[in-house]
C-alpha atoms as a PDB file:
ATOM      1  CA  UNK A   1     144.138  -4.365 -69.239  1.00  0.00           C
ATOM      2  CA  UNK A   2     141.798  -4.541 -71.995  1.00  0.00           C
ATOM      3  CA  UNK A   3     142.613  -2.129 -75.266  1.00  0.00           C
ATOM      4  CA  UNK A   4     139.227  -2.533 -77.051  1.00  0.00           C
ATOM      5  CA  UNK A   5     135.809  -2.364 -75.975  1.00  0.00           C
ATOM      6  CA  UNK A   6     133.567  -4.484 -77.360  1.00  0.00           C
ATOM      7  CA  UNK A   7     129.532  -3.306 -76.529  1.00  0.00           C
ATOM      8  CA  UNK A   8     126.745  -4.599 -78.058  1.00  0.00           C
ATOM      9  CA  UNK A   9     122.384  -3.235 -77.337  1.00  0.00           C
ATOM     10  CA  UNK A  10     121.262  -7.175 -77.095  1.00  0.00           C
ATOM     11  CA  UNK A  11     122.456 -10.621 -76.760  1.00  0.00           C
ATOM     12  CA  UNK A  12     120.740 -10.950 -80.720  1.00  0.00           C
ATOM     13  CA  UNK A  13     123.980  -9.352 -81.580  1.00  0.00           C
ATOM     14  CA  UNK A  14     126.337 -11.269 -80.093  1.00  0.00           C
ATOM     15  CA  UNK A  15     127.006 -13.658 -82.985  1.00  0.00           C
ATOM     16  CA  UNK A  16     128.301 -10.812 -85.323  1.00  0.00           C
ATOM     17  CA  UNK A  17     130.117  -9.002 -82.051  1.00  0.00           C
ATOM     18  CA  UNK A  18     131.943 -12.586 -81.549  1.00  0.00           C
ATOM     19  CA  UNK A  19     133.639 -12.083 -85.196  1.00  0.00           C
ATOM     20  CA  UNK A  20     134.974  -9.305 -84.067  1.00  0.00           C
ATOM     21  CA  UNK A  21     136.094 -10.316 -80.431  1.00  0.00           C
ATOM     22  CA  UNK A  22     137.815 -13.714 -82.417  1.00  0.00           C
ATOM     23  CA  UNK A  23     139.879 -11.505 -84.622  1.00  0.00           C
ATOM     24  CA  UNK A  24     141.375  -9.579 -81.399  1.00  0.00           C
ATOM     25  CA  UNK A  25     142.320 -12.729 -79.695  1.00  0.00           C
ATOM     26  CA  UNK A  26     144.013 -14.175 -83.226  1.00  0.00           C
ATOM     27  CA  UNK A  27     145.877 -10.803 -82.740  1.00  0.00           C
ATOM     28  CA  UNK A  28     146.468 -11.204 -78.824  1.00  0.00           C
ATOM     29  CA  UNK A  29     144.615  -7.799 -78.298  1.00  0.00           C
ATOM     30  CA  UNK A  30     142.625  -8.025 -75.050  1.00  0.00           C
ATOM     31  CA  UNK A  31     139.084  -6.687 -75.448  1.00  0.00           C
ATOM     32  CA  UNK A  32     135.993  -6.201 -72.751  1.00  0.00           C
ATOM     33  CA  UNK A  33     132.613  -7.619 -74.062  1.00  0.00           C
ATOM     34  CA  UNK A  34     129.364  -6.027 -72.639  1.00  0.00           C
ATOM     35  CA  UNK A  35     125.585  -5.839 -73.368  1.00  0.00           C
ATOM     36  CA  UNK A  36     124.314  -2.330 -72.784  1.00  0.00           C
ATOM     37  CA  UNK A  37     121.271  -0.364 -73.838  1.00  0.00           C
ATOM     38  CA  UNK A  38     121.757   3.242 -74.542  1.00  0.00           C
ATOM     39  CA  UNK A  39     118.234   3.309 -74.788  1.00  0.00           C
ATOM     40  CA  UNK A  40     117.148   1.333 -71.925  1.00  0.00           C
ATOM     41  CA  UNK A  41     119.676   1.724 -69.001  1.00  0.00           C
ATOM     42  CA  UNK A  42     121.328   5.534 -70.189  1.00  0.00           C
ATOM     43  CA  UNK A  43     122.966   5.699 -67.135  1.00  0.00           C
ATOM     44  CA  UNK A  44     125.057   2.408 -67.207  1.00  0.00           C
ATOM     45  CA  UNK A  45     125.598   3.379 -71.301  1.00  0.00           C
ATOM     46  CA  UNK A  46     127.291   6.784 -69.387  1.00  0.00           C
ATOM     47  CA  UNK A  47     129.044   5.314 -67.097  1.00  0.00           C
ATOM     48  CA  UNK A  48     130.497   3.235 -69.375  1.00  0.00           C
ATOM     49  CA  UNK A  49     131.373   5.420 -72.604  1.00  0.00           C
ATOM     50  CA  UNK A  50     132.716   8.117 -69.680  1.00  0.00           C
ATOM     51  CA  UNK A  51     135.098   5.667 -67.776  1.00  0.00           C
ATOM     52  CA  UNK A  52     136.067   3.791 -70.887  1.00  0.00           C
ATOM     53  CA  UNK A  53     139.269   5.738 -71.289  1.00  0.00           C
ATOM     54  CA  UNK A  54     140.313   5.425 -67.851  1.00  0.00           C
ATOM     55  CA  UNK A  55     139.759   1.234 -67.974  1.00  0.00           C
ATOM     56  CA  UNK A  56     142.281   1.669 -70.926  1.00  0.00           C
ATOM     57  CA  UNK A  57     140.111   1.395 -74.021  1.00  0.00           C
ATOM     58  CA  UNK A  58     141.915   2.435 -77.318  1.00  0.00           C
ATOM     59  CA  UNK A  59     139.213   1.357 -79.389  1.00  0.00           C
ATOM     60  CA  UNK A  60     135.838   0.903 -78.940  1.00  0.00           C
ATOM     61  CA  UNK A  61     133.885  -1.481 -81.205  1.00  0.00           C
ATOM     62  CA  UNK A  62     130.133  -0.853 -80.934  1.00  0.00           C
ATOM     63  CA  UNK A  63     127.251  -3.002 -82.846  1.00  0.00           C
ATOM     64  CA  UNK A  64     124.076  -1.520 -82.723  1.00  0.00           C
ATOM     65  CA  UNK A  65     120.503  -2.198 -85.151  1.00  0.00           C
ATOM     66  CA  UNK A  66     117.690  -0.638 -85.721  1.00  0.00           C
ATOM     67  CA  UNK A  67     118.225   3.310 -84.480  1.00  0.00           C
ATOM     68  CA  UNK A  68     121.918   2.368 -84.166  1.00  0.00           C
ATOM     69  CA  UNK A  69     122.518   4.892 -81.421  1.00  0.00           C
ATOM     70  CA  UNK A  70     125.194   3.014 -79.480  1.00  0.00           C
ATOM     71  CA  UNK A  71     128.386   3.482 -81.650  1.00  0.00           C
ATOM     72  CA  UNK A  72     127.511   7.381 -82.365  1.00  0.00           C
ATOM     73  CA  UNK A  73     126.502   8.088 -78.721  1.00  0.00           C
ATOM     74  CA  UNK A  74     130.117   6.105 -77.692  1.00  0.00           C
ATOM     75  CA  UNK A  75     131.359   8.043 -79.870  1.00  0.00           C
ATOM     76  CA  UNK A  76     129.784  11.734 -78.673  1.00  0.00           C
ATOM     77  CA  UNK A  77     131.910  10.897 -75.284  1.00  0.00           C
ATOM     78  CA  UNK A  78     134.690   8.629 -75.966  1.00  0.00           C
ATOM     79  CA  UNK A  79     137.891  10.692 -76.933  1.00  0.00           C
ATOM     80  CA  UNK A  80     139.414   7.871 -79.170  1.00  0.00           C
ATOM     81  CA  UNK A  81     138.257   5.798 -82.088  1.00  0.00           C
ATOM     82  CA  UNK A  82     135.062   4.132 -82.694  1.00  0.00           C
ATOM     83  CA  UNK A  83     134.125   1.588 -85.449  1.00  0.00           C
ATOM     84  CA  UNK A  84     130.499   1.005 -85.742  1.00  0.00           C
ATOM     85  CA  UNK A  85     128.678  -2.437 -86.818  1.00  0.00           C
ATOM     86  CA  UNK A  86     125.207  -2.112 -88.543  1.00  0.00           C
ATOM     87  CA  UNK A  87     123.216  -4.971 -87.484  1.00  0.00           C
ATOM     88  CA  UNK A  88     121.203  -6.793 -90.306  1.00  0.00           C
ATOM     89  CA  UNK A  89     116.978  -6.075 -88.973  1.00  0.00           C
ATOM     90  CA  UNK A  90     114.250  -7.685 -90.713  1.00  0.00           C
ATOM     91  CA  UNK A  91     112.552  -4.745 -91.193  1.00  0.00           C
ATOM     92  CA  UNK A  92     114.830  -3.179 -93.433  1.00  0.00           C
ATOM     93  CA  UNK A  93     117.812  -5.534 -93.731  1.00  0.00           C
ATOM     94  CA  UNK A  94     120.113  -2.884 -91.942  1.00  0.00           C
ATOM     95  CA  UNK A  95     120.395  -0.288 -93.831  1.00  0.00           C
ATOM     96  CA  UNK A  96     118.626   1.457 -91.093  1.00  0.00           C
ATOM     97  CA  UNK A  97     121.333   0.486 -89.250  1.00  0.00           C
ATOM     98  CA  UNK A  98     123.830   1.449 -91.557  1.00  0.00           C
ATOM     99  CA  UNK A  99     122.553   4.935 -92.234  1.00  0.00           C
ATOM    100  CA  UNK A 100     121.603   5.893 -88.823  1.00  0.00           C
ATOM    101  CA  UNK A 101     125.554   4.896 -88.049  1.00  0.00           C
ATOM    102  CA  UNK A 102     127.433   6.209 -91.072  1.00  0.00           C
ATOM    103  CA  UNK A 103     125.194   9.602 -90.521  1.00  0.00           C
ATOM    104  CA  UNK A 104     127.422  11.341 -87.932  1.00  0.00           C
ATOM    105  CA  UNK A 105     127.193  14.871 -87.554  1.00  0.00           C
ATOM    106  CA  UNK A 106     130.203  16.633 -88.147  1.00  0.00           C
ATOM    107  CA  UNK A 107     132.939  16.767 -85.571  1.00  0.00           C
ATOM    108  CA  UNK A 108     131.569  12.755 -84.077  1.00  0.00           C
ATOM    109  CA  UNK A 109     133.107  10.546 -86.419  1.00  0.00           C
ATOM    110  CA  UNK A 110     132.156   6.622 -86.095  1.00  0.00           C
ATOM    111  CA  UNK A 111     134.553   4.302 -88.663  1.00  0.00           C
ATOM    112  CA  UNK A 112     131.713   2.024 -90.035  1.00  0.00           C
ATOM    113  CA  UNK A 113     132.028  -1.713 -91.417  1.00  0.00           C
ATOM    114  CA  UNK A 114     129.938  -3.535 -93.319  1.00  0.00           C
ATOM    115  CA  UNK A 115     126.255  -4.448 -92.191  1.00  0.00           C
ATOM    116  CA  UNK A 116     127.123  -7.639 -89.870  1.00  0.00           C
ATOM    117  CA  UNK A 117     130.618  -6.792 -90.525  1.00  0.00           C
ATOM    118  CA  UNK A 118     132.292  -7.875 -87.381  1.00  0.00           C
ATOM    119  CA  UNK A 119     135.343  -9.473 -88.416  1.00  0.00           C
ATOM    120  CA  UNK A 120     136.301  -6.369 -90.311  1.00  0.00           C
ATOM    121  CA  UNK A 121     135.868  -3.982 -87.482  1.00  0.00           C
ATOM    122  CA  UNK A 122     138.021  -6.246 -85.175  1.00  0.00           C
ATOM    123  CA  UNK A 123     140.871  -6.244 -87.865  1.00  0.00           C
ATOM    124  CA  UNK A 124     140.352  -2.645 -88.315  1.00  0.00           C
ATOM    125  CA  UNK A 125     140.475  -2.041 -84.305  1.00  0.00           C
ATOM    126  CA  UNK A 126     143.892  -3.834 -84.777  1.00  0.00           C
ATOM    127  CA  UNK A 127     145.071  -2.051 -87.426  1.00  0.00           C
ATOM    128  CA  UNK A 128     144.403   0.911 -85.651  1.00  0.00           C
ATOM    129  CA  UNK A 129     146.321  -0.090 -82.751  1.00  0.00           C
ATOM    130  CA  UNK A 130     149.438  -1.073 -84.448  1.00  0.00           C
ATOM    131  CA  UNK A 131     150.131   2.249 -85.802  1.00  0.00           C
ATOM    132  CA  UNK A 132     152.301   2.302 -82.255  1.00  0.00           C
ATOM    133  CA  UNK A 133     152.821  -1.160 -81.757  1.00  0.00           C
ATOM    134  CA  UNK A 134     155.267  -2.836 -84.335  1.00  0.00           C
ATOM    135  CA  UNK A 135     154.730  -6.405 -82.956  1.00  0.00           C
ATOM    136  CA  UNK A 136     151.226  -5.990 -83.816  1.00  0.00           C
ATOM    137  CA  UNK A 137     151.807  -4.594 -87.135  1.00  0.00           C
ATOM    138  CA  UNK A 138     153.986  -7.768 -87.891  1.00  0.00           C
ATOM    139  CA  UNK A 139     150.655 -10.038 -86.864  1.00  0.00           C
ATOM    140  CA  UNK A 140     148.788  -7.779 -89.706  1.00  0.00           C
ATOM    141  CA  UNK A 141     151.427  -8.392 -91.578  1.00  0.00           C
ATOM    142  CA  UNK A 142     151.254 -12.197 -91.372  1.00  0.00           C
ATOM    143  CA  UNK A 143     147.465 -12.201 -91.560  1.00  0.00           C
ATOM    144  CA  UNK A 144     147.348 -10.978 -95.147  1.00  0.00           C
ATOM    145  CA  UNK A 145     150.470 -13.225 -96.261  1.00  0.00           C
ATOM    146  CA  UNK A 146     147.656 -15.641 -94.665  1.00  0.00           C
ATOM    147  CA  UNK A 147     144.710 -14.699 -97.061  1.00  0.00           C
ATOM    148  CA  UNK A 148     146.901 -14.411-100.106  1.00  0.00           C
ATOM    149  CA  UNK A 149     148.224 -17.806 -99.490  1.00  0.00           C
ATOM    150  CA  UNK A 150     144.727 -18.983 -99.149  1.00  0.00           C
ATOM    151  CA  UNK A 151     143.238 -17.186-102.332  1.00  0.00           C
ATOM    152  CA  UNK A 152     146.318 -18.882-104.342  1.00  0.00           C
ATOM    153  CA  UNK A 153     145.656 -22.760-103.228  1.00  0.00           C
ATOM    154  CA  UNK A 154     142.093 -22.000-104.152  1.00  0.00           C
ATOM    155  CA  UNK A 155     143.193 -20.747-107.496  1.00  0.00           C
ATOM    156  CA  UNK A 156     145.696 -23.580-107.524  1.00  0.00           C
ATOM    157  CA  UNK A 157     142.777 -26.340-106.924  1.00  0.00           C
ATOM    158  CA  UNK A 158     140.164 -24.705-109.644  1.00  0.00           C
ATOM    159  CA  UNK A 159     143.314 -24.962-111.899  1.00  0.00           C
ATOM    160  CA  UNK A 160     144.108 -28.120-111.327  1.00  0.00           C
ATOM    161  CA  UNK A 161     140.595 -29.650-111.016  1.00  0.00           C
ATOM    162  CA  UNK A 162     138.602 -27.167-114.201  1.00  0.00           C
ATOM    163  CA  UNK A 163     135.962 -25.278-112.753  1.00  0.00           C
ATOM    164  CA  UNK A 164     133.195 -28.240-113.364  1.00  0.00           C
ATOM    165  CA  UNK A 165     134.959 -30.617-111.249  1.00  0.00           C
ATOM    166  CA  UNK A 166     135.505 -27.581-108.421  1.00  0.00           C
ATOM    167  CA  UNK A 167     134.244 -28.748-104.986  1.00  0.00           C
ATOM    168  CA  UNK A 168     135.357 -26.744-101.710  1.00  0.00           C
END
């Protein structure tokens, strides 16, 4: 049964949604990916924000641009958490986005990443998951053992090499 659900207003955002549905499956989470339109088809949108907890969402992960109502409307019905991912627009390189997600009213809280920012909210869907599963918490663990080890060879190679000579 899928812990995380993973919607998305357009197929445009399914690039930065796939960050986030590749850092659940590093993690062995299992996640349900969907394009819906809160503003075009409200009633799927309903059906699926009301029957999420009842599929067995824990999380929902919800990328939105432009008016960014998905993630705070998921969040108006869904009883559990919600991370948010402002799309980058081209009209106003998603801080529209950003604001119109981070600008909850009180009492419907959406966790917001970055703009594009869907690696983080997949790692932070885990993280919030693994405050009841240790196993989990263990993969976290590992992960940032992982970036530290990466972060030292790279400091390791520019030592080695002076930073003239540095090629990735």
């Amino acid at each position: 049964m899928a812990k995380v659900g993973i919607v998305m207003g357009s197929d445009s955002d399914l690039p930065i949604m796939s960050k986030a549905a590749d850092m659940l499956e590093k993690f062995g989470i299992d996640y349900e990916m969907k394009i819906i339109s809160a503003h075009r088809e409200p009633e799927v949108f309903f059906e699926y924000a009301r029957t999420a907890e009842e599929k067995g969402f824990q999380v929902i992960i919800a990328g939105a641009g432009m008016a960014a109502h998905l993630p705070g409307m998921c969040a108006a019905i869904f009883p559990m958490p919600v991370i948010g991912i402002p799309m980058h627009t081209t009209s106003l390189g998603g801080r529209d986005s950003l604001y119109s997600i981070v600008q909850m009213p009180s009492g419907i809280p959406v966790a917001t990443v970055a703009i594009n920012g869907g690696a983080n909210a997949g790692i932070l869907a885990a993280k919030i998951l693994a405050v009841s599963d240790q196993e989990l918490l263990a993969k976290l663990k590992a992960y940032q053992a992982e970036l530290k080890e990466q972060v030292e060879a790279k400091d390791a190679k520019l030592q080695e090499t002076g930073y003239k000579n540095y090629t990735r």
